[in-house]
N, C-alpha and C. Protein backbone atom coordinates (compact mmCIF):
# COMPACT_ATOMS: atom_id res chain seq x y z
N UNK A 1 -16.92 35.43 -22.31
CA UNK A 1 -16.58 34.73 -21.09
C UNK A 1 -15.18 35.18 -20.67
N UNK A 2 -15.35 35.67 -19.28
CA UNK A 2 -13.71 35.98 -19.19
C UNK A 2 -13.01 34.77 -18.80
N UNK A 3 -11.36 35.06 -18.83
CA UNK A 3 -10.53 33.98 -18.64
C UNK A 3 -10.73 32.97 -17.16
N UNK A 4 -10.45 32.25 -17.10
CA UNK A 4 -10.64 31.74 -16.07
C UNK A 4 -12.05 31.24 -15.59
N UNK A 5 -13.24 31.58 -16.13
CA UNK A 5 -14.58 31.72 -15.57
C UNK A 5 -15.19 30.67 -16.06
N UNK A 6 -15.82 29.73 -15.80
CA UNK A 6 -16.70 28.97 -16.28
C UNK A 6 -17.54 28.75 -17.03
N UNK A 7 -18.28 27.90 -18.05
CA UNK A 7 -19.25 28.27 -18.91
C UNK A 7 -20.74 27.67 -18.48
N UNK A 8 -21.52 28.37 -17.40
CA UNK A 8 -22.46 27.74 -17.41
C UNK A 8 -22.87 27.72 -15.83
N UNK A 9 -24.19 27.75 -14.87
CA UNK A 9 -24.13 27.77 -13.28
C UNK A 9 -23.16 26.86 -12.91
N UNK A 10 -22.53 27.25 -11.62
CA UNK A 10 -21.81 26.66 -11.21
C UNK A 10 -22.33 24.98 -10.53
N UNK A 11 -21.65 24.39 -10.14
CA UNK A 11 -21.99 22.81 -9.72
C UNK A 11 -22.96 23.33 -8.25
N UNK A 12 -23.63 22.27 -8.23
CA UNK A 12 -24.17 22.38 -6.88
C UNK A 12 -23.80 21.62 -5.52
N UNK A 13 -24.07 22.04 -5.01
CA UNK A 13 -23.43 20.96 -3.72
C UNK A 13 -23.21 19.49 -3.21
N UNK A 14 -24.53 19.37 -3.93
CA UNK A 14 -24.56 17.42 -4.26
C UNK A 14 -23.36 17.20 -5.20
N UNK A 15 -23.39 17.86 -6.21
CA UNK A 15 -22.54 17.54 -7.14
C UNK A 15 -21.08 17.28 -6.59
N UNK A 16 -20.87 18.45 -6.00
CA UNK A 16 -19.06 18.72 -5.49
C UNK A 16 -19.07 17.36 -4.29
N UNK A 17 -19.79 17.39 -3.60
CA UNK A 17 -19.81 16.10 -2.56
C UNK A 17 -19.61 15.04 -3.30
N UNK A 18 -20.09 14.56 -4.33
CA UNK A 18 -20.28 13.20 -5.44
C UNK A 18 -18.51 13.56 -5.88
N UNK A 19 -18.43 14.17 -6.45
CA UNK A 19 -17.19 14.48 -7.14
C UNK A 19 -16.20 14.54 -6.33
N UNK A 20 -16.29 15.53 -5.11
CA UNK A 20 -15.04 15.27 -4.03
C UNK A 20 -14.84 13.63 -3.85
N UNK A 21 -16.03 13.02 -2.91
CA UNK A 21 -15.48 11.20 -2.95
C UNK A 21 -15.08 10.49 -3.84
N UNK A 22 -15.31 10.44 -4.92
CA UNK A 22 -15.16 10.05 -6.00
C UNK A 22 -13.49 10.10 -6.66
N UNK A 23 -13.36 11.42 -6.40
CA UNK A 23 -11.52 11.79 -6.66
C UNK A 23 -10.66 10.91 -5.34
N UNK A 24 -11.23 11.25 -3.90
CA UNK A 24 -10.94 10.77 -2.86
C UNK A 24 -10.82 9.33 -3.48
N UNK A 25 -11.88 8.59 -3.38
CA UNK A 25 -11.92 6.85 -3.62
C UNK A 25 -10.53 6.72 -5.06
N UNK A 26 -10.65 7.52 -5.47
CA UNK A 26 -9.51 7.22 -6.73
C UNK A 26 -7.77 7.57 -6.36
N UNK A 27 -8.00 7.59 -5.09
CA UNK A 27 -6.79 8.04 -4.34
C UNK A 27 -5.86 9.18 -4.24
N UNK A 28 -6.58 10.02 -4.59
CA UNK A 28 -6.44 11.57 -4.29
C UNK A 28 -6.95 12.51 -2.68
N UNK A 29 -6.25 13.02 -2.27
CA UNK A 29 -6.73 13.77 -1.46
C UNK A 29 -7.60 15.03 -1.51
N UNK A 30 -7.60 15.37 -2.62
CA UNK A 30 -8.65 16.30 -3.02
C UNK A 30 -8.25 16.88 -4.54
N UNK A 31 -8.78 17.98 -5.04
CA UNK A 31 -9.12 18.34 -6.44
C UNK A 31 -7.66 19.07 -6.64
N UNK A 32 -6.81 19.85 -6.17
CA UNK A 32 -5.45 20.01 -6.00
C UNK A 32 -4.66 19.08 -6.82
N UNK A 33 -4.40 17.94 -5.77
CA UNK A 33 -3.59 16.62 -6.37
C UNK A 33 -3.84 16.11 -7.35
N UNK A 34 -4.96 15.67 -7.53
CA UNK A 34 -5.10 15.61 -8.68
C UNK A 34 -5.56 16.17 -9.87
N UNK A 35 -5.12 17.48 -9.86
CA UNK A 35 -5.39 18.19 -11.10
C UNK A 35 -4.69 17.84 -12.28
N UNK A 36 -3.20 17.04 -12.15
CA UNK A 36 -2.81 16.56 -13.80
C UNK A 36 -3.36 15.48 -14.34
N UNK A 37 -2.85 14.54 -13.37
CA UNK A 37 -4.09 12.79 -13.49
C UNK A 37 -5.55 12.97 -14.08
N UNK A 38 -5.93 14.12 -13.61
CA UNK A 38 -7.34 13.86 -14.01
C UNK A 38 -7.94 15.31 -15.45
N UNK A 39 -6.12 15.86 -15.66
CA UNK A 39 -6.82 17.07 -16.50
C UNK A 39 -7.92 18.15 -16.35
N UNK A 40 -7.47 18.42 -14.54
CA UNK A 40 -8.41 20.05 -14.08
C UNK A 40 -7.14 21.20 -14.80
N UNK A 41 -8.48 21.95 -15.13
CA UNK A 41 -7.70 23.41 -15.01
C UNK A 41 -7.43 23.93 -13.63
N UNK A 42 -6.67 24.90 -13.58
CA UNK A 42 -6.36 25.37 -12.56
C UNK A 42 -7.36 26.16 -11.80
N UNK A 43 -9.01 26.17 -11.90
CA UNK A 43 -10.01 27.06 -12.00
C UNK A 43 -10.82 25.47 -10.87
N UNK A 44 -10.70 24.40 -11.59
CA UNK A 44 -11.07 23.25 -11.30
C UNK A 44 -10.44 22.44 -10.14
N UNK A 45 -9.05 22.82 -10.03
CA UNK A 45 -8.47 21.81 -8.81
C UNK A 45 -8.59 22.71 -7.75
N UNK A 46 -8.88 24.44 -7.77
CA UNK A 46 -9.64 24.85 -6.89
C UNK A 46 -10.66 24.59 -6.23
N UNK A 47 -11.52 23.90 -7.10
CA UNK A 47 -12.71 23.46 -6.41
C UNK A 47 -14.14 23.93 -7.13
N UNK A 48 -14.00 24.59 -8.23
CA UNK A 48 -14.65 25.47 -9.09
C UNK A 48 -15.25 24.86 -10.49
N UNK A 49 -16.67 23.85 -10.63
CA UNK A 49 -17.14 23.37 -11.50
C UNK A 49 -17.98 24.04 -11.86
N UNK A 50 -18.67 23.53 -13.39
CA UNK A 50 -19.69 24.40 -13.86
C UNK A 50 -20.43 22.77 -13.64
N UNK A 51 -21.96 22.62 -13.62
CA UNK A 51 -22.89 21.67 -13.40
C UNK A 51 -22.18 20.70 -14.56
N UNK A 52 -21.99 21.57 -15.76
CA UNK A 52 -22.05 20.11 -17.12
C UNK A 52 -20.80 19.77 -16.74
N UNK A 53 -19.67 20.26 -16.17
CA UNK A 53 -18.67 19.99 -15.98
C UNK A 53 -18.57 18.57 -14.59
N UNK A 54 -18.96 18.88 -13.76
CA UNK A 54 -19.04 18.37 -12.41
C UNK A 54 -19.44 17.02 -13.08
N UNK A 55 -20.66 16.85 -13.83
CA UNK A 55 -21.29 15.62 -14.38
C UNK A 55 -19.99 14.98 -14.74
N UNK A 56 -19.37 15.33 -15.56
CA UNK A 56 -18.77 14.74 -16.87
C UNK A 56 -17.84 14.32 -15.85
N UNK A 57 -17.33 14.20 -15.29
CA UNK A 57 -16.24 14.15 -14.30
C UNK A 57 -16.85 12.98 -13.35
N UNK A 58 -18.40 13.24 -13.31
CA UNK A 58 -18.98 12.21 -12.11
C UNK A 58 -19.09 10.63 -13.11
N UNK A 59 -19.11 10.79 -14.53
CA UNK A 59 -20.08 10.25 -15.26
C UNK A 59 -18.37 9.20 -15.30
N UNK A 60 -17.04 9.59 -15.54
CA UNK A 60 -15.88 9.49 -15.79
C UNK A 60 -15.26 8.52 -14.70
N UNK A 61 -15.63 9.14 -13.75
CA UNK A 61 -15.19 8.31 -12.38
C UNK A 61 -15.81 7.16 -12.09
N UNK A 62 -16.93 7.38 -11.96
CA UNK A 62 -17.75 6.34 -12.18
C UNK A 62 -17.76 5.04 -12.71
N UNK A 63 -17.35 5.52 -14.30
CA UNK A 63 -17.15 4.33 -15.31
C UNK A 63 -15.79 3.77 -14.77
N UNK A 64 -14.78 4.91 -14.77
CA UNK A 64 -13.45 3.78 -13.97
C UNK A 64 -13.43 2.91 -12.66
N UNK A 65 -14.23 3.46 -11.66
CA UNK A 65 -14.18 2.71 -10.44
C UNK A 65 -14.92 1.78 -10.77
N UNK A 66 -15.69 1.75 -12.06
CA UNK A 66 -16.62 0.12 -12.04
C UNK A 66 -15.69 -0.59 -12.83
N UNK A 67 -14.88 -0.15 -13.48
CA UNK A 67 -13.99 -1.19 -14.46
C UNK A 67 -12.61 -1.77 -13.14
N UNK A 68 -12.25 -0.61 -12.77
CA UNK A 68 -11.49 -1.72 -11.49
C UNK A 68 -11.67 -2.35 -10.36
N UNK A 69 -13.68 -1.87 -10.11
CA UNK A 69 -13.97 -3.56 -9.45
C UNK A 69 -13.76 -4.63 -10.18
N UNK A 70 -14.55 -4.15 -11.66
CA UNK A 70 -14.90 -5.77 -12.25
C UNK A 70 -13.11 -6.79 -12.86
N UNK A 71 -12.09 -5.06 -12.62
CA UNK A 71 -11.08 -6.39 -13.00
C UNK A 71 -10.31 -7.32 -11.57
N UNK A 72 -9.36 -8.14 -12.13
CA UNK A 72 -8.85 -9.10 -11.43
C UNK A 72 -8.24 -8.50 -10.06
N UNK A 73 -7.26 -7.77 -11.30
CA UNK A 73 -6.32 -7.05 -9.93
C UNK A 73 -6.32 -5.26 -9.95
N UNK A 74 -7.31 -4.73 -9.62
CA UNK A 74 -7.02 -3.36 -9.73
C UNK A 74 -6.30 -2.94 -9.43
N UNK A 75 -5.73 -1.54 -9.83
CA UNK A 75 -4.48 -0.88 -9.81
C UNK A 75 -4.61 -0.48 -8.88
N UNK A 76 -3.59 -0.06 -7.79
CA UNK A 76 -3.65 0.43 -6.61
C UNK A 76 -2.51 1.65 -6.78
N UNK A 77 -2.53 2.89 -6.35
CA UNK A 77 -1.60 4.04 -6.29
C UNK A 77 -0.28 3.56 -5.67
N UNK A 78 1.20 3.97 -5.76
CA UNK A 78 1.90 3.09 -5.15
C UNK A 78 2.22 3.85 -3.76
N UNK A 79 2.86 3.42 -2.78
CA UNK A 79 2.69 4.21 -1.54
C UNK A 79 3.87 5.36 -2.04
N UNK A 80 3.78 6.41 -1.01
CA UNK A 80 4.93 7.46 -1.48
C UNK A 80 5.71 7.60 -0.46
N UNK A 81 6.74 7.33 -0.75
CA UNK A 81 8.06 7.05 -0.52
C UNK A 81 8.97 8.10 0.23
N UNK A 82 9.27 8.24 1.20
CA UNK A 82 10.22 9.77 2.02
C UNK A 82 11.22 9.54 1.20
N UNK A 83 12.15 10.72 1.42
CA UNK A 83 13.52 10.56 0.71
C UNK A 83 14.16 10.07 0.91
N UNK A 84 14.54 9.30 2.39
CA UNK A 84 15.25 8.63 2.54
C UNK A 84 15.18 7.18 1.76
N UNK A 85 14.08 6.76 1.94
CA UNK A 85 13.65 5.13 1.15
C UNK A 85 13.74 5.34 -0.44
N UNK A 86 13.99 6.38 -0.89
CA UNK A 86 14.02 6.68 -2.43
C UNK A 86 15.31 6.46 -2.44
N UNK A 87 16.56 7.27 -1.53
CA UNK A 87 17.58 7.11 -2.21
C UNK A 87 17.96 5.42 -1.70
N UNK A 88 17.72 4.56 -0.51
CA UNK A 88 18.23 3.83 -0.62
C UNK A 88 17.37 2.37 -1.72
N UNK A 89 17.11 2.64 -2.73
CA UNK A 89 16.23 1.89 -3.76
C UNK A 89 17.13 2.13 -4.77
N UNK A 90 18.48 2.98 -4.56
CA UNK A 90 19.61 3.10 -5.71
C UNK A 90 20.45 2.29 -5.07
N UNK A 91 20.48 1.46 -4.03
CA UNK A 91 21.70 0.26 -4.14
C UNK A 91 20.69 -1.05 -3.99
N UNK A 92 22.09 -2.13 -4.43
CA UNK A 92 21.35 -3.47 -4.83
C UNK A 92 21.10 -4.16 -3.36
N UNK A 93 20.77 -4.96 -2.99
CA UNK A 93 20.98 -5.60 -1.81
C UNK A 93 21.93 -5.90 -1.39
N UNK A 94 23.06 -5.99 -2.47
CA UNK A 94 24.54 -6.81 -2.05
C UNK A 94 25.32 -5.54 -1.31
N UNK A 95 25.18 -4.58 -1.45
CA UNK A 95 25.64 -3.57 -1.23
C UNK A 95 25.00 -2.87 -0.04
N UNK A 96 23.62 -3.27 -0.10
CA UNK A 96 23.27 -2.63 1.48
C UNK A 96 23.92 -3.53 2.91
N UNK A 97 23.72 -5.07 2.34
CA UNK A 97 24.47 -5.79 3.30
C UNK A 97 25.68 -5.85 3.74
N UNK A 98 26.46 -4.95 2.44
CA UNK A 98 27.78 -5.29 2.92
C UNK A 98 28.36 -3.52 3.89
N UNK A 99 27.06 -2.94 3.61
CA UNK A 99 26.94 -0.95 4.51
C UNK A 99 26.80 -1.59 5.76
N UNK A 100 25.40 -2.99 6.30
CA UNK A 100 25.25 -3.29 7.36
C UNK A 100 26.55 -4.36 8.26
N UNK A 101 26.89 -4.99 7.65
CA UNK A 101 28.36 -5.33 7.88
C UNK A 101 29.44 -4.65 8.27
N UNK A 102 29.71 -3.95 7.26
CA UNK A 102 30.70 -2.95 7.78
C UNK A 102 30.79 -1.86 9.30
N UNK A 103 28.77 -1.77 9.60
CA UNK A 103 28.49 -1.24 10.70
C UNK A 103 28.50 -2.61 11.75
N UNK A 104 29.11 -3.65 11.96
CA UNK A 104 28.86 -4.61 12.63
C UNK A 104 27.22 -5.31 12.90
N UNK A 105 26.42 -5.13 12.01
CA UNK A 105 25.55 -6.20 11.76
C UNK A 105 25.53 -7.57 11.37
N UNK A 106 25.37 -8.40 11.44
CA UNK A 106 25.04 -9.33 11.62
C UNK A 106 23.88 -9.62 10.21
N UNK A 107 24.37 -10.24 9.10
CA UNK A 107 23.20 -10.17 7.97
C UNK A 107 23.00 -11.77 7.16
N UNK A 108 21.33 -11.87 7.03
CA UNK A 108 21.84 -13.57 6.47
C UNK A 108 20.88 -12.82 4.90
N UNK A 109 20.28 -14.07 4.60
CA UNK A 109 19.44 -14.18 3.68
C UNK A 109 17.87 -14.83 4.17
N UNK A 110 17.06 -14.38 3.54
CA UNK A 110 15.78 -14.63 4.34
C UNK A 110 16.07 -16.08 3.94
């Protein structure tokens, strides 16, 4: 088998459709993004399954999206953040109020 190549026919089209939504519903935009989360090779977040492969992956997803219906509070991805809202999550509140102050704002407490 050469490097990179698969062991076995490739997935079929049902399959990659099942498997694309499936990554999608798990909050990925496609096989790319989540290639570390979900442990693709780099052969795989291309888009490139072998059938037993595609399964195992369908069989995987599957079992997780039924365990975080059936729990309380499923995990939700957290939103992603521009750079700007990242860096200001390094001061405390006391300190942003007293940036908006200093710009003549006007600041209470909820």
């Amino acid at each position: 088998m050469a490097f990179g190549q698969s062991a076995g026919p490739p997935a079929t089209h049902k399959q990659m459709d099942e498997l694309l939504a499936l990554v999608m519903e798990a909050g990925f935009q496609d096989f790319r993004e989540a290639r570390y989360q979900m442990d693709f090779t780099q052969r795989q977040a291309g888009g490139k399954f072998s059938r037993d492969e595609a399964d195992e992956y369908i069989a995987m997803l599957q079992e997780r999206s039924e365990i975080e219906r059936a729990s309380i509070a499923p995990v939700q991805a957290a939103p992603k953040l521009s750079a700007n809202e990242r860096a200001i999550r390094k001061f405390s509140d006391a300190e942003l109020a007293a940036e908006l102050q200093r710009r003549g704002w006007i600041v209470a407490e909820p």
